[in-house]
Protein backbone atom coordinates (compact mmCIF):
# COMPACT_ATOMS: atom_id res chain seq x y z
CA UNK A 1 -36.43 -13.67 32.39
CA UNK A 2 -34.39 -14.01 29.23
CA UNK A 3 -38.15 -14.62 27.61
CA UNK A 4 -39.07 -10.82 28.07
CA UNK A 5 -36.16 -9.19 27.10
CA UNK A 6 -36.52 -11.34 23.54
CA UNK A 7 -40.21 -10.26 23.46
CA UNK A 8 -38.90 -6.65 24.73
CA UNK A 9 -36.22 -6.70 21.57
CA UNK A 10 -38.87 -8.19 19.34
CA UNK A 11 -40.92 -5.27 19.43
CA UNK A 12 -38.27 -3.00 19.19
CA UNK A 13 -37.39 -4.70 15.94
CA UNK A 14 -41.10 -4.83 14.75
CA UNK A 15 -40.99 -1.18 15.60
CA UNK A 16 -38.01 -0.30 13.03
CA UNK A 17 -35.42 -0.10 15.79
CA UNK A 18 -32.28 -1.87 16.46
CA UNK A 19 -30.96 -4.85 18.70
CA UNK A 20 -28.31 -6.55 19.17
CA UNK A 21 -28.17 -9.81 19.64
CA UNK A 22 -26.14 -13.19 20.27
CA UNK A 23 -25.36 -16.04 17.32
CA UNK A 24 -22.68 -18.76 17.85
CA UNK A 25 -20.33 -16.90 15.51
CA UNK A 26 -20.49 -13.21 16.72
CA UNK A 27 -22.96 -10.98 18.07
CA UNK A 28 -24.95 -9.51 15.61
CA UNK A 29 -26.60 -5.70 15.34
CA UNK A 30 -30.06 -6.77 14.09
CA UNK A 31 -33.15 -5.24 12.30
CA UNK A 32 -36.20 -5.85 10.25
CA UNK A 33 -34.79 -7.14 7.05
CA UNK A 34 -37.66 -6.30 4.99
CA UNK A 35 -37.72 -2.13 6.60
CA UNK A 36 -35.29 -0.02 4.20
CA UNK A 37 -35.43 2.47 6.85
CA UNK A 38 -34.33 0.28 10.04
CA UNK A 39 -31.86 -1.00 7.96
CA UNK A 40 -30.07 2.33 6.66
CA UNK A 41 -29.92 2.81 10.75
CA UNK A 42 -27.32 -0.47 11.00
CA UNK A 43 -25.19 1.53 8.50
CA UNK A 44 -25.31 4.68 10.42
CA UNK A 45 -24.80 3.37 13.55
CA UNK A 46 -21.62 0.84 12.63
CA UNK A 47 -20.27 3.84 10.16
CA UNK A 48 -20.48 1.10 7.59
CA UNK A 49 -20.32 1.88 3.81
CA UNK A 50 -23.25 0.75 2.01
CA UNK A 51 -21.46 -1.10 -0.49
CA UNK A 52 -21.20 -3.85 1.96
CA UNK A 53 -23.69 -6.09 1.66
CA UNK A 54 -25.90 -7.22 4.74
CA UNK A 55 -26.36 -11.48 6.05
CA UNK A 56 -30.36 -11.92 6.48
CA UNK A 57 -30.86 -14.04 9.73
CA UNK A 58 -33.82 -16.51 9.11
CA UNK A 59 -35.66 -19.02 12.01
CA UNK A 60 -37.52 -21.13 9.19
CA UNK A 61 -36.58 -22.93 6.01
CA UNK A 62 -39.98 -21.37 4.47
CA UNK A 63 -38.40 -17.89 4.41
CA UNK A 64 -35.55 -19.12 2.95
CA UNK A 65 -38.36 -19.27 -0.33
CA UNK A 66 -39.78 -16.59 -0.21
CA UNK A 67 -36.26 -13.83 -0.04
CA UNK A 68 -34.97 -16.36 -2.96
CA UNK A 69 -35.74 -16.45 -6.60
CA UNK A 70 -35.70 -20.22 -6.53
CA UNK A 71 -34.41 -23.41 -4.33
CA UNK A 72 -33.07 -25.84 -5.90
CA UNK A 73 -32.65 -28.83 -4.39
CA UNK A 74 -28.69 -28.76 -4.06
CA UNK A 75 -29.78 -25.48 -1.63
CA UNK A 76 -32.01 -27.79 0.26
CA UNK A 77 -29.88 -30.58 0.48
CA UNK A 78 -27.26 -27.96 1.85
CA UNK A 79 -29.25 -26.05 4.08
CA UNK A 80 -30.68 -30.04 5.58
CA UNK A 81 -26.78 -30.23 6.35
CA UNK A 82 -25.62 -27.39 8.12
CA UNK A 83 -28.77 -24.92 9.29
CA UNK A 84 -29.15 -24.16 11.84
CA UNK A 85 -25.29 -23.26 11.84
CA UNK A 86 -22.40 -20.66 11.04
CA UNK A 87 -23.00 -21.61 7.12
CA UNK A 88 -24.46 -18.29 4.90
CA UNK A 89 -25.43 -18.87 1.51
CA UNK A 90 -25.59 -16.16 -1.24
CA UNK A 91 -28.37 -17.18 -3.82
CA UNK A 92 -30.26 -14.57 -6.50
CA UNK A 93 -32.80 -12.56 -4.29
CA UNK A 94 -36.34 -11.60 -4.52
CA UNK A 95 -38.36 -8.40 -5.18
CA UNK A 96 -39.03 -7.94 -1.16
CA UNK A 97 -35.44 -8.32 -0.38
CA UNK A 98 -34.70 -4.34 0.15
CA UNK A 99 -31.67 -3.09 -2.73
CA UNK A 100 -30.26 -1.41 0.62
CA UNK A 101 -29.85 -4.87 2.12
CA UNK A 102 -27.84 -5.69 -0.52
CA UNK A 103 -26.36 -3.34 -1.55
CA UNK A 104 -28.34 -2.85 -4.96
CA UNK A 105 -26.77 -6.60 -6.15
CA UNK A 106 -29.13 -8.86 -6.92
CA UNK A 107 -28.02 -11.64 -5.04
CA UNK A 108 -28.63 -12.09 -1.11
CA UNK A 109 -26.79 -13.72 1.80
CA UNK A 110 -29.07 -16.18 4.05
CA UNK A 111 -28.40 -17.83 7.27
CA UNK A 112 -30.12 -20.00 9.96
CA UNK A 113 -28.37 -19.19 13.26
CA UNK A 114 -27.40 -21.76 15.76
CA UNK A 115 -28.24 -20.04 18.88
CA UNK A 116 -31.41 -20.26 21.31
CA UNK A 117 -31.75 -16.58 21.48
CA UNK A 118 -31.14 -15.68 17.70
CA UNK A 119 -33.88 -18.25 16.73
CA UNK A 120 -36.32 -16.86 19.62
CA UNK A 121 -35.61 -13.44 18.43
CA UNK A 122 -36.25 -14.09 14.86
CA UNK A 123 -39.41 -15.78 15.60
CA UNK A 124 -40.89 -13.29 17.49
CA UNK A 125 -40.21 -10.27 15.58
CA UNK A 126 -41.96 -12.14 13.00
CA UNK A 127 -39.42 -11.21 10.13
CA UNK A 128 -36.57 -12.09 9.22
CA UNK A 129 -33.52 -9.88 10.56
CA UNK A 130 -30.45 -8.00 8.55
CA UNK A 131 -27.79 -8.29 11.00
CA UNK A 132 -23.91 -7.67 10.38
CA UNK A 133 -21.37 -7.92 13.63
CA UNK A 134 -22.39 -5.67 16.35
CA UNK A 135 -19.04 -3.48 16.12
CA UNK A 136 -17.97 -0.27 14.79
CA UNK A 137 -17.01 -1.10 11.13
CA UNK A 138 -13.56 -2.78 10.40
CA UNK A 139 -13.11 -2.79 14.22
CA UNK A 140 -12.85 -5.94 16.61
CA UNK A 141 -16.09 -8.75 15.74
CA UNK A 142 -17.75 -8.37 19.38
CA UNK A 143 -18.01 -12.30 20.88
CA UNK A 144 -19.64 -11.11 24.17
CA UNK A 145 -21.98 -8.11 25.30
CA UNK A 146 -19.72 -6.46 26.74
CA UNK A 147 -17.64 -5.85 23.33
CA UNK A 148 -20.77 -4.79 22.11
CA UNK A 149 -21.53 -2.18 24.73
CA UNK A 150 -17.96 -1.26 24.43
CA UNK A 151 -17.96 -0.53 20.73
CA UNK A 152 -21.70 0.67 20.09
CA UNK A 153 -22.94 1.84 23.71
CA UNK A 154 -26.13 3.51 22.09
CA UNK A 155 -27.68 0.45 20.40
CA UNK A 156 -31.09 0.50 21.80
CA UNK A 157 -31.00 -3.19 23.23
CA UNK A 158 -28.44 -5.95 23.89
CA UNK A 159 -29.79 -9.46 24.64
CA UNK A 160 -26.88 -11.03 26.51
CA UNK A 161 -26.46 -14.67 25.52
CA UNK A 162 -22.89 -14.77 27.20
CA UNK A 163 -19.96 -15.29 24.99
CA UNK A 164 -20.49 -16.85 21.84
CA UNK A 165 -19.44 -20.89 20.99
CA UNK A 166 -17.78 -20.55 17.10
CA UNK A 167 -15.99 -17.17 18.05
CA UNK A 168 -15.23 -16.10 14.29
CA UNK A 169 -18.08 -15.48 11.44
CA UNK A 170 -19.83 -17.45 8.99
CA UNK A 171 -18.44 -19.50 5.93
CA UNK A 172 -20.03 -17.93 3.07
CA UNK A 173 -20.14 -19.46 0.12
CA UNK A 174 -22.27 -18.97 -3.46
CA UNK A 175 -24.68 -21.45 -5.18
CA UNK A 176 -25.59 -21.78 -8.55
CA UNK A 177 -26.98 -24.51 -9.69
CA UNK A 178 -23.75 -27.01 -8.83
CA UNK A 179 -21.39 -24.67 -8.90
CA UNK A 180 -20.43 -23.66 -5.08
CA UNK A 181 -18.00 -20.61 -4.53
CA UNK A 182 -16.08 -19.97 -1.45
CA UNK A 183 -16.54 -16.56 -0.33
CA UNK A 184 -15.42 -16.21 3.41
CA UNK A 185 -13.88 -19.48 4.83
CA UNK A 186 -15.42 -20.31 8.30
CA UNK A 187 -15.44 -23.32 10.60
CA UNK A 188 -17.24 -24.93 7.70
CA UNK A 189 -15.00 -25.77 5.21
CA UNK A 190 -15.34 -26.45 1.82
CA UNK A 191 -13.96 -30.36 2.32
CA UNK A 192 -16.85 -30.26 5.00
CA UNK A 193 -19.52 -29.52 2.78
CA UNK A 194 -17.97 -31.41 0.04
CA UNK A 195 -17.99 -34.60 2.70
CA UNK A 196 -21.45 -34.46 3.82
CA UNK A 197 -22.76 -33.75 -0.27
CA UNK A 198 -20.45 -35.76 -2.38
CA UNK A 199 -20.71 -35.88 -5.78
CA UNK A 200 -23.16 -32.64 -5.30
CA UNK A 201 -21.07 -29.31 -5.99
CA UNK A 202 -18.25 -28.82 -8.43
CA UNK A 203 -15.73 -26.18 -6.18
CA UNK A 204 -14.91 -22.72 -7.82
CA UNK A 205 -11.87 -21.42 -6.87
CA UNK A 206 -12.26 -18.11 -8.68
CA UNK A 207 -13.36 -14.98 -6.58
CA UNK A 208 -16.50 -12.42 -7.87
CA UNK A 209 -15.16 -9.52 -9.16
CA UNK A 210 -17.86 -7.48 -6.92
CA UNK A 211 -18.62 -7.28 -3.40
CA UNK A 212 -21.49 -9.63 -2.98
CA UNK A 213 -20.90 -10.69 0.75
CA UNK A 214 -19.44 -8.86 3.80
CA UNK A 215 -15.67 -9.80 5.00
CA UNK A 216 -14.32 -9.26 2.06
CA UNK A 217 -12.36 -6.38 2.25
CA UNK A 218 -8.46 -6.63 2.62
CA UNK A 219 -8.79 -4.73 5.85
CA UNK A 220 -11.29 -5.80 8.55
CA UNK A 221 -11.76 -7.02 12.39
CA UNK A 222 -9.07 -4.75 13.82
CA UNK A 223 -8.25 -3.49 17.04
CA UNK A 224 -7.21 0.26 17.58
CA UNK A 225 -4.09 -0.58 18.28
CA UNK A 226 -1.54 -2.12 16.15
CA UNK A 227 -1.54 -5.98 15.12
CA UNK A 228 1.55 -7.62 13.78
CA UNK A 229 1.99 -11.50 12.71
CA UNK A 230 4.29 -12.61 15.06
CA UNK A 231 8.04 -13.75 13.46
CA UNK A 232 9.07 -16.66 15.04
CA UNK A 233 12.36 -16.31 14.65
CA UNK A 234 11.96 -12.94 16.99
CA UNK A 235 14.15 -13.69 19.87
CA UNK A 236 12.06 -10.38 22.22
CA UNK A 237 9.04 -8.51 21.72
CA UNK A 238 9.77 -4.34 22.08
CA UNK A 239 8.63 -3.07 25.12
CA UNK A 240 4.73 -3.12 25.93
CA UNK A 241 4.00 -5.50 23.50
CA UNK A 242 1.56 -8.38 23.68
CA UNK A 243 1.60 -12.18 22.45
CA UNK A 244 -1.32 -13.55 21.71
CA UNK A 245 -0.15 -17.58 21.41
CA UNK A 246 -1.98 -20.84 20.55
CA UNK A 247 -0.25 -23.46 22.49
CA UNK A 248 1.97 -23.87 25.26
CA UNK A 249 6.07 -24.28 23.73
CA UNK A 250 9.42 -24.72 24.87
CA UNK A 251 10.50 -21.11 24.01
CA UNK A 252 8.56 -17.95 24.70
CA UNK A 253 10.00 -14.62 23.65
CA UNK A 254 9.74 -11.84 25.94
CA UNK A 255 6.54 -9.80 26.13
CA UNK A 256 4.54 -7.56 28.40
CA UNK A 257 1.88 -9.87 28.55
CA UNK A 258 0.78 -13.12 27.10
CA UNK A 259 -3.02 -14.54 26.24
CA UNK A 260 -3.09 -18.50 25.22
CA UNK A 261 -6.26 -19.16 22.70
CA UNK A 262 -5.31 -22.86 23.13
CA UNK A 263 -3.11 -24.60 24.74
CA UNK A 264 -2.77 -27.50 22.62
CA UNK A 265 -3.08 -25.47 18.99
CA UNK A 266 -6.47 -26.91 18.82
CA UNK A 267 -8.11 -24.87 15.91
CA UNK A 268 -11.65 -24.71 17.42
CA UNK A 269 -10.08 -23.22 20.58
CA UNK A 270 -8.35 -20.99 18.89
CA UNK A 271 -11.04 -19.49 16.37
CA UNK A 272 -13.51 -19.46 19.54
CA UNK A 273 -11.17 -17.33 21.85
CA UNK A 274 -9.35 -15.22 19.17
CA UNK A 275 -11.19 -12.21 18.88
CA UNK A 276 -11.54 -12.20 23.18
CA UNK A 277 -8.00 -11.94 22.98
CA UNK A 278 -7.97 -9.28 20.61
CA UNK A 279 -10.01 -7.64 22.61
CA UNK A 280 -8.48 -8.17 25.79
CA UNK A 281 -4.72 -6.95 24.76
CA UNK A 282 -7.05 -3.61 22.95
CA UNK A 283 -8.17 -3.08 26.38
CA UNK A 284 -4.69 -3.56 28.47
CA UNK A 285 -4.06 0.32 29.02
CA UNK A 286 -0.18 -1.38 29.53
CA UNK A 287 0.06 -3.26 25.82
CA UNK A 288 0.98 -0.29 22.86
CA UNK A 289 0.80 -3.11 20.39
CA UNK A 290 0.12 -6.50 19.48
CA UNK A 291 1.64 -9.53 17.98
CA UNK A 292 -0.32 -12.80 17.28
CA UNK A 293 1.39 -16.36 15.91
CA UNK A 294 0.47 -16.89 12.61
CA UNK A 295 -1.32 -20.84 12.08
CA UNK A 296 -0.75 -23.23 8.99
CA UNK A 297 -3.69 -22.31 6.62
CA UNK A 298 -5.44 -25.64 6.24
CA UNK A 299 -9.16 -26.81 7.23
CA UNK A 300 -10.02 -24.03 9.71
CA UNK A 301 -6.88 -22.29 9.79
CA UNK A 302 -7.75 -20.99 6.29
CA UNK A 303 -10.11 -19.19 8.47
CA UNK A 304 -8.19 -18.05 11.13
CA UNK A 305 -5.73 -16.78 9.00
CA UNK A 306 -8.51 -14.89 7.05
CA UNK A 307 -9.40 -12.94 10.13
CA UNK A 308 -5.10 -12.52 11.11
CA UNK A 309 -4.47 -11.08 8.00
CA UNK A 310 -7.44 -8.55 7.63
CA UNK A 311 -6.30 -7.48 10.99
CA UNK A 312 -3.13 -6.89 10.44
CA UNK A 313 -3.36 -5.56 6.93
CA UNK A 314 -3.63 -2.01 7.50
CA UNK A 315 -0.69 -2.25 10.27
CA UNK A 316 2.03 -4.25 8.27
């Protein structure tokens, strides 16, 4: 059954329309990569500015070459690693990448999904697919359908794949030639790729002074209602307040209501349940705001903590 609705949202795609679809990060809102016009309608329909650059989804390593300038064999060696997986890559683009896609740069972020239905979906539309998170942009990253339907109820299709494994988005990092630049830490860390290639990439700490990849922004993946990093030396939580925790303790403060992303701090736990949780206290009609424990920012945390803080930032 799951085969015709992927053959059903293949066509829309083909036809310049929009679907949205399930990867093991987030759920994506997908469309022909290579139609300026299908893509403009992501924008539109997320309220997204279009100086934020798009991910292209890919199903094969031979489209990788032909929406690049060149591969080099560090790229390959990379992509032999981690693809299909929650790993994008930013490399120079070519002339049928559409400027809207990018957002007129001339660089391009690829990635190989690792999910059934994202692979299926690519491959039968036959192109490769543009896809940010299937939200309302700056809102909540949507890790089931149902924050998808919630957020954008007028996407055209939604191909249900269940919640999603990885819960948070890509790493994204930049390549050129050995040079590798972290741009949005992810479950893949830099002393992951840096294990599996040794002696391949020298590590740039330095940021791009442009936007070249999406997540950047100081403020991004919030709820509606407001966020605060938890304080743990807060004794009580004001009234109608939510914790969202990551592992079971001795000493609880008082709160309206409490969601566990782990109960052991377990960082893969918590990265796959934290934006359900988000979206769970955003939906409690009972919780007027939110707290959330902050995590020590090493290995993934650096990537929990990205998504905290830009959720939080317009709120503190």
């Amino acid at each position: 059954m799951i085969d015709n609705h992927i053959e059903k949202a293949a066509q829309i795609i083909r036809n310049g329309g929009l679907v949205a679809f399930p990867t093991e990060t987030v759920y994506g809102l997908g469309a022909n990569a290579l139609n300026p016009i299908a893509v403009a309608k992501i924008f539109e329909l997320k309220e997204r500015p279009s100086f934020d650059p798009l991910i292209v989804h890919i199903a094969s390593i031979d489209n990788l070459k032909t929406l690049t300038q060149n591969v080099d064999k560090n790229v390959i060696r990379l992509t032999e690693k981690f693809w299909p997986g929650p790993l994008t890559i930013v490399l120079p683009k070519s002339k049928i990448v559409p400027d809207i896609v990018t957002s007129g740069l001339n660089t391009v972020g690829i990635r190989m999904p690792d999910n059934e239905i994202a692979l299926k979906l690519i491959r039968a539309a036959n192109c490769p697919i543009a896809a940010p998170s299937a939200n309302k942009f700056g809102n909540l990253s949507p890790v089931s359908a149902e924050h998808v339907r919630k957020q954008l109820p007028n996407v055209e299709s939604i191909l249900d794949g269940g919640n999603t494994s990885v819960g948070i988005e890509s790493t994204i990092v930049s390549i050129d030639g050995n040079v590798c630049t972290l741009l949005r830490p992810g479950v893949i860390t830099i002393s992951d790729i840096e294990n599996a290639l040794p002696n391949t990439f020298v590590f740039n700490a330095e940021k791009p002074d442009k936007l070249i990849a999406p997540g950047l922004l100081k403020s991004h993946y919030s709820p509606v209602k407001p966020l605060y990093i938890f304080d743990k030396q807060a004794m009580n939580l004001p009234e109608s307040s939510g914790l969202i925790a990551h592992g079971k303790k001795d000493f609880i403060p008082t709160a309206s209501k409490i969601i566990y992303t782990s109960k052991t701090f377990n960082y893969l736990e918590i990265a796959a349940n934290l934006f359900s949780a988000l979206h769970a206290m955003e939906d409690d009609e009972n919780i007027k705001q939110i707290f959330i424990e902050p995590v020590p920012e090493l290995g993934l945390g650096l990537a929990i903590m990205d998504r905290i803080k830009k959720a939080a930032y317009k709120y503190q």
